[in-house]
C-alpha atoms as a PDB file:
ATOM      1  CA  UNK A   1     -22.679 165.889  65.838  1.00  0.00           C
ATOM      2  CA  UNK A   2     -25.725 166.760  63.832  1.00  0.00           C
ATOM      3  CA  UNK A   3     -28.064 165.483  66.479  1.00  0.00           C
ATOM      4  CA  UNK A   4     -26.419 166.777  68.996  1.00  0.00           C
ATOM      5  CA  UNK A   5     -26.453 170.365  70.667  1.00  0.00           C
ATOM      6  CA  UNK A   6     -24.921 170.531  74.019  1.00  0.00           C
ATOM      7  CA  UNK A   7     -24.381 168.057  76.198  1.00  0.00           C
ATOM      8  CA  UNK A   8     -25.041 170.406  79.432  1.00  0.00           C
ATOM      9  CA  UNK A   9     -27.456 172.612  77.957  1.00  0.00           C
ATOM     10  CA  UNK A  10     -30.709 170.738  77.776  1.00  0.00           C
ATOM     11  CA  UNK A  11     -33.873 173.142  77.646  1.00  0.00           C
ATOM     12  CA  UNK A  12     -36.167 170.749  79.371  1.00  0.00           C
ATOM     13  CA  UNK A  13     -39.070 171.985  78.472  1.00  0.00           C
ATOM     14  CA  UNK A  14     -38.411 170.912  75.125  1.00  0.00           C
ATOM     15  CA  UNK A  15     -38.420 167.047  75.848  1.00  0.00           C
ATOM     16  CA  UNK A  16     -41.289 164.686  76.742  1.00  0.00           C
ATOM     17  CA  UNK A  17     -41.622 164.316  80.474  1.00  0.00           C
ATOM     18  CA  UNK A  18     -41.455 160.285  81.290  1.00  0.00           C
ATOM     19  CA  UNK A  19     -44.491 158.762  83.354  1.00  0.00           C
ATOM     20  CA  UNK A  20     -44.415 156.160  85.612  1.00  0.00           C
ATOM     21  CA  UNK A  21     -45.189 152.994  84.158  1.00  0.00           C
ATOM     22  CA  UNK A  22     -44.953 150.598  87.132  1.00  0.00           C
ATOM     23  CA  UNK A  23     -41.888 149.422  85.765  1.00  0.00           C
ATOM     24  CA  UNK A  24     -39.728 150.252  89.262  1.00  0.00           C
ATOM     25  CA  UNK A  25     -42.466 148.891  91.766  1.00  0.00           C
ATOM     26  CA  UNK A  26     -41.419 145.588  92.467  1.00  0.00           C
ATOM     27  CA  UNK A  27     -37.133 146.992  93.515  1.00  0.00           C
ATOM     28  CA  UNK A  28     -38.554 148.064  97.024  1.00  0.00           C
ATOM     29  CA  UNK A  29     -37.395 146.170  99.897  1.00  0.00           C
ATOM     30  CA  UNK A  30     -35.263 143.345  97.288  1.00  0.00           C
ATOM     31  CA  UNK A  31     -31.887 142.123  98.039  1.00  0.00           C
ATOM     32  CA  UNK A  32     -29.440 142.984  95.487  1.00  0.00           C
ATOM     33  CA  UNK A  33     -28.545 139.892  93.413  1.00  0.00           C
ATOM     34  CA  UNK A  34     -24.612 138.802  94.827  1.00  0.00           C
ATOM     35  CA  UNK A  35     -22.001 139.715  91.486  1.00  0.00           C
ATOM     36  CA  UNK A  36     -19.374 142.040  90.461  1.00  0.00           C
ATOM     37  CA  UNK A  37     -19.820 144.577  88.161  1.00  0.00           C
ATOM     38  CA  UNK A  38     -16.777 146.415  86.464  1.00  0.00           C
ATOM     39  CA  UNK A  39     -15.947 149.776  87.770  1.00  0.00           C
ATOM     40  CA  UNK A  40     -13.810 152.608  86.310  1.00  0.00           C
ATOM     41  CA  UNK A  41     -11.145 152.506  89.034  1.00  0.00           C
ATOM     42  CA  UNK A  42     -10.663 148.871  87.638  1.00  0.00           C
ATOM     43  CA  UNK A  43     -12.060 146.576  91.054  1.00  0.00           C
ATOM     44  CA  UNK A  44     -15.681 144.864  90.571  1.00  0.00           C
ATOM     45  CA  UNK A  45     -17.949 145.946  93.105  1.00  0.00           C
ATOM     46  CA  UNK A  46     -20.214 143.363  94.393  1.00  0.00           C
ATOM     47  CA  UNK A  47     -23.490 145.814  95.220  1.00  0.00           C
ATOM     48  CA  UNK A  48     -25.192 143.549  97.462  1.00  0.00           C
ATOM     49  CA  UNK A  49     -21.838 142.984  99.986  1.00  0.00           C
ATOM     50  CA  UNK A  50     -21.149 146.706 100.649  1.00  0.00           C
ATOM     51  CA  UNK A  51     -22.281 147.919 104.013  1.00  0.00           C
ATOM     52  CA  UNK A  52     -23.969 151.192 104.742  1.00  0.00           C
ATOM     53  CA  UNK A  53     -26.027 152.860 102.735  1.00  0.00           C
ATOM     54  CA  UNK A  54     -25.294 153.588  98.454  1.00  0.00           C
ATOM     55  CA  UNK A  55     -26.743 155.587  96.440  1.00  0.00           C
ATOM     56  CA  UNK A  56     -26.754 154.075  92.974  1.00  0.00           C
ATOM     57  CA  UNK A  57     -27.862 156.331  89.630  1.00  0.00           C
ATOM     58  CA  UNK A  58     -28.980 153.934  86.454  1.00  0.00           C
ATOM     59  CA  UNK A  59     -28.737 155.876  83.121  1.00  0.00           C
ATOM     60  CA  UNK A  60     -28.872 155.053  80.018  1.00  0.00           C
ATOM     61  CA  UNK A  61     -26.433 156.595  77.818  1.00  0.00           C
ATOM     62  CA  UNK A  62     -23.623 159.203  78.027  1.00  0.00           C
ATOM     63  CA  UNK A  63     -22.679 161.087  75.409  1.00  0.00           C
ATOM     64  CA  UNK A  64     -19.673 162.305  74.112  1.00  0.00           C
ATOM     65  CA  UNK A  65     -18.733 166.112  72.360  1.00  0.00           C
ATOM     66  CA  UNK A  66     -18.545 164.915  68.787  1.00  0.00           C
ATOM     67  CA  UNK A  67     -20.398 161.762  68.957  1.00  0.00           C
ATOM     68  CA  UNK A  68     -24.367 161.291  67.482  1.00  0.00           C
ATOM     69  CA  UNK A  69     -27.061 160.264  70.429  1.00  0.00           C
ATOM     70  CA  UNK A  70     -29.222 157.362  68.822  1.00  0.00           C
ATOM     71  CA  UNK A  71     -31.564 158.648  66.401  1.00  0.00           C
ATOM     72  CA  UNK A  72     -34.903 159.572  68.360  1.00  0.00           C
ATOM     73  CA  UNK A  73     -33.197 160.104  71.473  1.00  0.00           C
ATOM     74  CA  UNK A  74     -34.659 162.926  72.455  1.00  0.00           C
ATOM     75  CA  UNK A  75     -38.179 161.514  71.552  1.00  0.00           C
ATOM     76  CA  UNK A  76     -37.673 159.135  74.171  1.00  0.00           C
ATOM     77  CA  UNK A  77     -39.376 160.441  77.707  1.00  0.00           C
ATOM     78  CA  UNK A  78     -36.738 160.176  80.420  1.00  0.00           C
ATOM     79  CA  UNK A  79     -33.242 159.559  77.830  1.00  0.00           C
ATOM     80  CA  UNK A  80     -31.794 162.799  77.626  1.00  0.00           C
ATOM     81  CA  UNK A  81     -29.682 164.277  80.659  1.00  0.00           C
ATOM     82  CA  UNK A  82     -27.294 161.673  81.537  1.00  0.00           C
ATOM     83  CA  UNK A  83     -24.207 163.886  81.446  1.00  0.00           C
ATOM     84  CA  UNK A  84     -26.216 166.881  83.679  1.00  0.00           C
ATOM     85  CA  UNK A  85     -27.019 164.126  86.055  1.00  0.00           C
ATOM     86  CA  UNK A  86     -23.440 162.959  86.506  1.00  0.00           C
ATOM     87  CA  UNK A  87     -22.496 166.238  87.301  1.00  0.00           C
ATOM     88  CA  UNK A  88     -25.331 166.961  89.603  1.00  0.00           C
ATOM     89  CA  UNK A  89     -24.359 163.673  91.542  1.00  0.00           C
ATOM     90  CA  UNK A  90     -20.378 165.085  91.188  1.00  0.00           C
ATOM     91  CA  UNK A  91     -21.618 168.590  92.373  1.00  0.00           C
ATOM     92  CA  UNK A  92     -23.268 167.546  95.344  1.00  0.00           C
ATOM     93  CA  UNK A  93     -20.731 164.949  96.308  1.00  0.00           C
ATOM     94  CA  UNK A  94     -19.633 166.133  99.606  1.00  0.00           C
ATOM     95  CA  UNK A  95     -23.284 166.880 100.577  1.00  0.00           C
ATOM     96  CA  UNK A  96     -24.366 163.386  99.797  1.00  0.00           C
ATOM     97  CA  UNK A  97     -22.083 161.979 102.194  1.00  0.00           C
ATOM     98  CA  UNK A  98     -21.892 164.472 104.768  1.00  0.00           C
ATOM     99  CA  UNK A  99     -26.096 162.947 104.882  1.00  0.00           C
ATOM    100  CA  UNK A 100     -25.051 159.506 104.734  1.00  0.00           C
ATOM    101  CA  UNK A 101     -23.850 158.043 101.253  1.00  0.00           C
ATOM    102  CA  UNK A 102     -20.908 155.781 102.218  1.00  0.00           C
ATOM    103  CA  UNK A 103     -20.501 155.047  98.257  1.00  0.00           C
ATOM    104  CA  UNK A 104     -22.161 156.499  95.118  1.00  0.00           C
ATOM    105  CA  UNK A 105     -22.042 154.801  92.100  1.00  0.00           C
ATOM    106  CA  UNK A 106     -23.810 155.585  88.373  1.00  0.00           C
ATOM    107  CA  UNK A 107     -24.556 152.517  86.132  1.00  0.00           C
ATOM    108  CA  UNK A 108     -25.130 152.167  82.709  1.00  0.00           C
ATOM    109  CA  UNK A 109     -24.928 149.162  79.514  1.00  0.00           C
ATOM    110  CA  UNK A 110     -22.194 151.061  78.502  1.00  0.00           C
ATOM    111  CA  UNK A 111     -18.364 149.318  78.717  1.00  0.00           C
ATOM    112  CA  UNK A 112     -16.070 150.093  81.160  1.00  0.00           C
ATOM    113  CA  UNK A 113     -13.542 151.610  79.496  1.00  0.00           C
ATOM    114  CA  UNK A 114     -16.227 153.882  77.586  1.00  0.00           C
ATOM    115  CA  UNK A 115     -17.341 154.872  81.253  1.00  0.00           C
ATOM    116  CA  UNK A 116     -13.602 155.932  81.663  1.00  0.00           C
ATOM    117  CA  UNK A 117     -13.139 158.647  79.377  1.00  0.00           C
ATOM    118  CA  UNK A 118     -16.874 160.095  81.397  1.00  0.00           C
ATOM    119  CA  UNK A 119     -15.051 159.739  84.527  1.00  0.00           C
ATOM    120  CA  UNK A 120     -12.186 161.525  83.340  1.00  0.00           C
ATOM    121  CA  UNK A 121     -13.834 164.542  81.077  1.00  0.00           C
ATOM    122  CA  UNK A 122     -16.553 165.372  83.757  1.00  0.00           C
ATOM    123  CA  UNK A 123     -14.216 164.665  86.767  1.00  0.00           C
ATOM    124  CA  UNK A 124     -16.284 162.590  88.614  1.00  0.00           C
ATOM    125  CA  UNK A 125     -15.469 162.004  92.344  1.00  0.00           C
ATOM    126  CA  UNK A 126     -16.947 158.410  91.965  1.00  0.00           C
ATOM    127  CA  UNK A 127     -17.194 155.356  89.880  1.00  0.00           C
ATOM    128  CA  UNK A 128     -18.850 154.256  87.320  1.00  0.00           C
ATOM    129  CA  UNK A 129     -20.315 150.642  87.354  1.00  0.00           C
ATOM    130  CA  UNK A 130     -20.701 148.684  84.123  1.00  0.00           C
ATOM    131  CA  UNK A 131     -23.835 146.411  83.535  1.00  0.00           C
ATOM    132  CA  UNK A 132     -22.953 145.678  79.837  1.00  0.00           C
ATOM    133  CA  UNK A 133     -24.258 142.087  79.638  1.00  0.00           C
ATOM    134  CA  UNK A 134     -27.097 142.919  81.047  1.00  0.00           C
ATOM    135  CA  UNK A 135     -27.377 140.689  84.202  1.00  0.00           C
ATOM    136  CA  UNK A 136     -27.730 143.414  87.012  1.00  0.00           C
ATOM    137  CA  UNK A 137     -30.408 144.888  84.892  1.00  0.00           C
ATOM    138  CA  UNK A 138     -32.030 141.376  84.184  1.00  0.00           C
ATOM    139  CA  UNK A 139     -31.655 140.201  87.551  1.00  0.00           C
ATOM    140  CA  UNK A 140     -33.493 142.627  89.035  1.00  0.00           C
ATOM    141  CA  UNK A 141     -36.048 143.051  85.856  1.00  0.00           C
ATOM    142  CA  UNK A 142     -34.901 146.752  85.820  1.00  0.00           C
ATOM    143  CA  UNK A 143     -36.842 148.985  83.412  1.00  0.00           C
ATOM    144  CA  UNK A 144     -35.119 148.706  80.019  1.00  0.00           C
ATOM    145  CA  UNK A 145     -35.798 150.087  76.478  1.00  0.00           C
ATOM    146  CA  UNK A 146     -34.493 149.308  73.036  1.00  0.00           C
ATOM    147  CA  UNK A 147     -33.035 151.912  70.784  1.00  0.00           C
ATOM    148  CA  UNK A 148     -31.693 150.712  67.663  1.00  0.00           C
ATOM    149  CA  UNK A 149     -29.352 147.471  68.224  1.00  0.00           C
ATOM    150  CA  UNK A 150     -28.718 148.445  71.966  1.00  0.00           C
ATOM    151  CA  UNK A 151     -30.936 147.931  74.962  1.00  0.00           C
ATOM    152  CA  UNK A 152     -30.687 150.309  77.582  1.00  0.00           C
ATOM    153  CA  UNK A 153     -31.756 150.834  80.816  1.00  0.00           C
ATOM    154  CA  UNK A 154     -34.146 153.437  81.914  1.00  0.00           C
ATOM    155  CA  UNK A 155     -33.269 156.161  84.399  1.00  0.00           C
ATOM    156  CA  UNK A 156     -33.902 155.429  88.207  1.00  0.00           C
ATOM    157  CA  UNK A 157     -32.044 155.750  91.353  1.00  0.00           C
ATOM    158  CA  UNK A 158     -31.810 153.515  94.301  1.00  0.00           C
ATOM    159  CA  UNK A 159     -30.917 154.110  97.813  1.00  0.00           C
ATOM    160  CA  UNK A 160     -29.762 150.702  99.433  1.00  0.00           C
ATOM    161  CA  UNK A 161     -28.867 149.731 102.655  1.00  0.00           C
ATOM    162  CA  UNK A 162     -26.428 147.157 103.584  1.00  0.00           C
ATOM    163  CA  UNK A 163     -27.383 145.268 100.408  1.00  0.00           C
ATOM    164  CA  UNK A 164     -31.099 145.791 100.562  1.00  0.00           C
ATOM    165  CA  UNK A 165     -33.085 148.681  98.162  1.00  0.00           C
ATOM    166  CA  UNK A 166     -34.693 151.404 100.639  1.00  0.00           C
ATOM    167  CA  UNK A 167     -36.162 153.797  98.585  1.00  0.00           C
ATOM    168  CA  UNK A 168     -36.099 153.859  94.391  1.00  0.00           C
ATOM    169  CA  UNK A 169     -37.027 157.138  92.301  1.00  0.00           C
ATOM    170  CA  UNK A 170     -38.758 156.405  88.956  1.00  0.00           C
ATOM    171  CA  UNK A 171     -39.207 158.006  86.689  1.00  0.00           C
ATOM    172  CA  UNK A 172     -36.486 161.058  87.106  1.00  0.00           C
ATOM    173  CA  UNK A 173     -37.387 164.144  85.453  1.00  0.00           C
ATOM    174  CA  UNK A 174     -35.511 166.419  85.157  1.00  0.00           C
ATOM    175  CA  UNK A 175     -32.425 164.213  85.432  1.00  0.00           C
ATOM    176  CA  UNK A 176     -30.246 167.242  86.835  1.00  0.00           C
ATOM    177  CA  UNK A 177     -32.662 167.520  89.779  1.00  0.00           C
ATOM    178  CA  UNK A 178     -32.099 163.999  90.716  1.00  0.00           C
ATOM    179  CA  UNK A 179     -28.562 164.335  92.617  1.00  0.00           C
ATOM    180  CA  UNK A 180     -30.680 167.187  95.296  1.00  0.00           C
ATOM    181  CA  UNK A 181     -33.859 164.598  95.579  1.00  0.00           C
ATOM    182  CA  UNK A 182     -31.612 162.267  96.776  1.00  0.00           C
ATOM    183  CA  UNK A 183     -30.024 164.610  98.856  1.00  0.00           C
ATOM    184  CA  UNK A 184     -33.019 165.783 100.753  1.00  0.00           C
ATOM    185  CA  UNK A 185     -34.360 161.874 100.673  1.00  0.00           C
ATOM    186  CA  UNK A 186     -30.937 161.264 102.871  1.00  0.00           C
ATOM    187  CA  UNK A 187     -31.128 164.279 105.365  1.00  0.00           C
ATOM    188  CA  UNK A 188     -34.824 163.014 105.750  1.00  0.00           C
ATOM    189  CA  UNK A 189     -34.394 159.600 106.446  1.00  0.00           C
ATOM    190  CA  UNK A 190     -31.172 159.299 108.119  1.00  0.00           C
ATOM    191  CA  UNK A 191     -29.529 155.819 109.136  1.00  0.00           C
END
């Protein structure tokens, strides 16, 4: 755990705030490609054939107490936070869908059963959707970056409506801010 301090405890001043690139611009208003991705309650959920509206959090990588982040990680603008923004998104829960979130779901490159022990140790209220081959992220030419072997994707959210992306926020700083944005996104633009 040498590169690794808290998990929680991020002093965001500390890390480099991430710009946007342009990278998210072209998700407005596209239909979500039509396949199952694995979730931690062990169904696939097909994004693009749920009704109402989602709210769906990319990140790119959750830690774990006792594990090393990827060297550089927190030289990267936008990686660090994915844990605080899990529990934002599990902390305002019940406000998310009193303003309209049928389903939230976070998504990462990470495997499913990896996703599982996050679900578990931060007691998430929600699943977790594995993109681990890639093909959500490359259908929809989602921001990605390459650390080391791995390619992850980069931090964004996306509200979506029967199917169809309604609003996207890129780039999300600070990541444990992201789970009220949405919130006051959804009381402000109600179904």
């Amino acid at each position: 755990m040498k590169n690794q301090k808290s998990l929680l405890s991020v002093d965001w001043s500390k890390l480099p705030v991430p710009v946007d690139d342009g990278a998210a611009r072209h998700l407005m208003h596209l239909l979500l490609p039509a396949f199952p991705l694995p979730a931690t309650d062990g169904t696939l959920v097909s994004l693009s054939g749920l009704t109402g509206r989602t709210v769906l959090y990319i990140y790119s990588l959750t830690g774990r107490p006792g594990s090393d982040l990827p060297d550089g990680w927190d030289a990267i603008p936008g990686a660090r936070g994915c844990t605080p923004q899990s529990c934002a998104f599990r902390d305002n829960f019940a406000a998310l869908r009193m303003a309209g979130a049928k389903q939230i779901f976070g998504l990462s490159t990470q495997d499913t059963a990896y996703q599982r022990e996050v679900v578990e140790r931060l007691q998430l209220p929600f699943s977790l959707l594995s993109d681990a081959e890639l093909k959500f992220g490359q259908a929809l030419s989602l921001p990605r970056m390459r650390v080391g072997n791995f390619t992850h994707l980069r931090r964004l959210t996306m509200i979506i409506d029967d199917g169809l992306i309604k609003h996207v926020f890129y780039p999300i700083f600070p990541p444990d801010k992201n789970a009220a944005d949405v919130l006051a996104w959804l009381k402000a633009n109600p179904l």
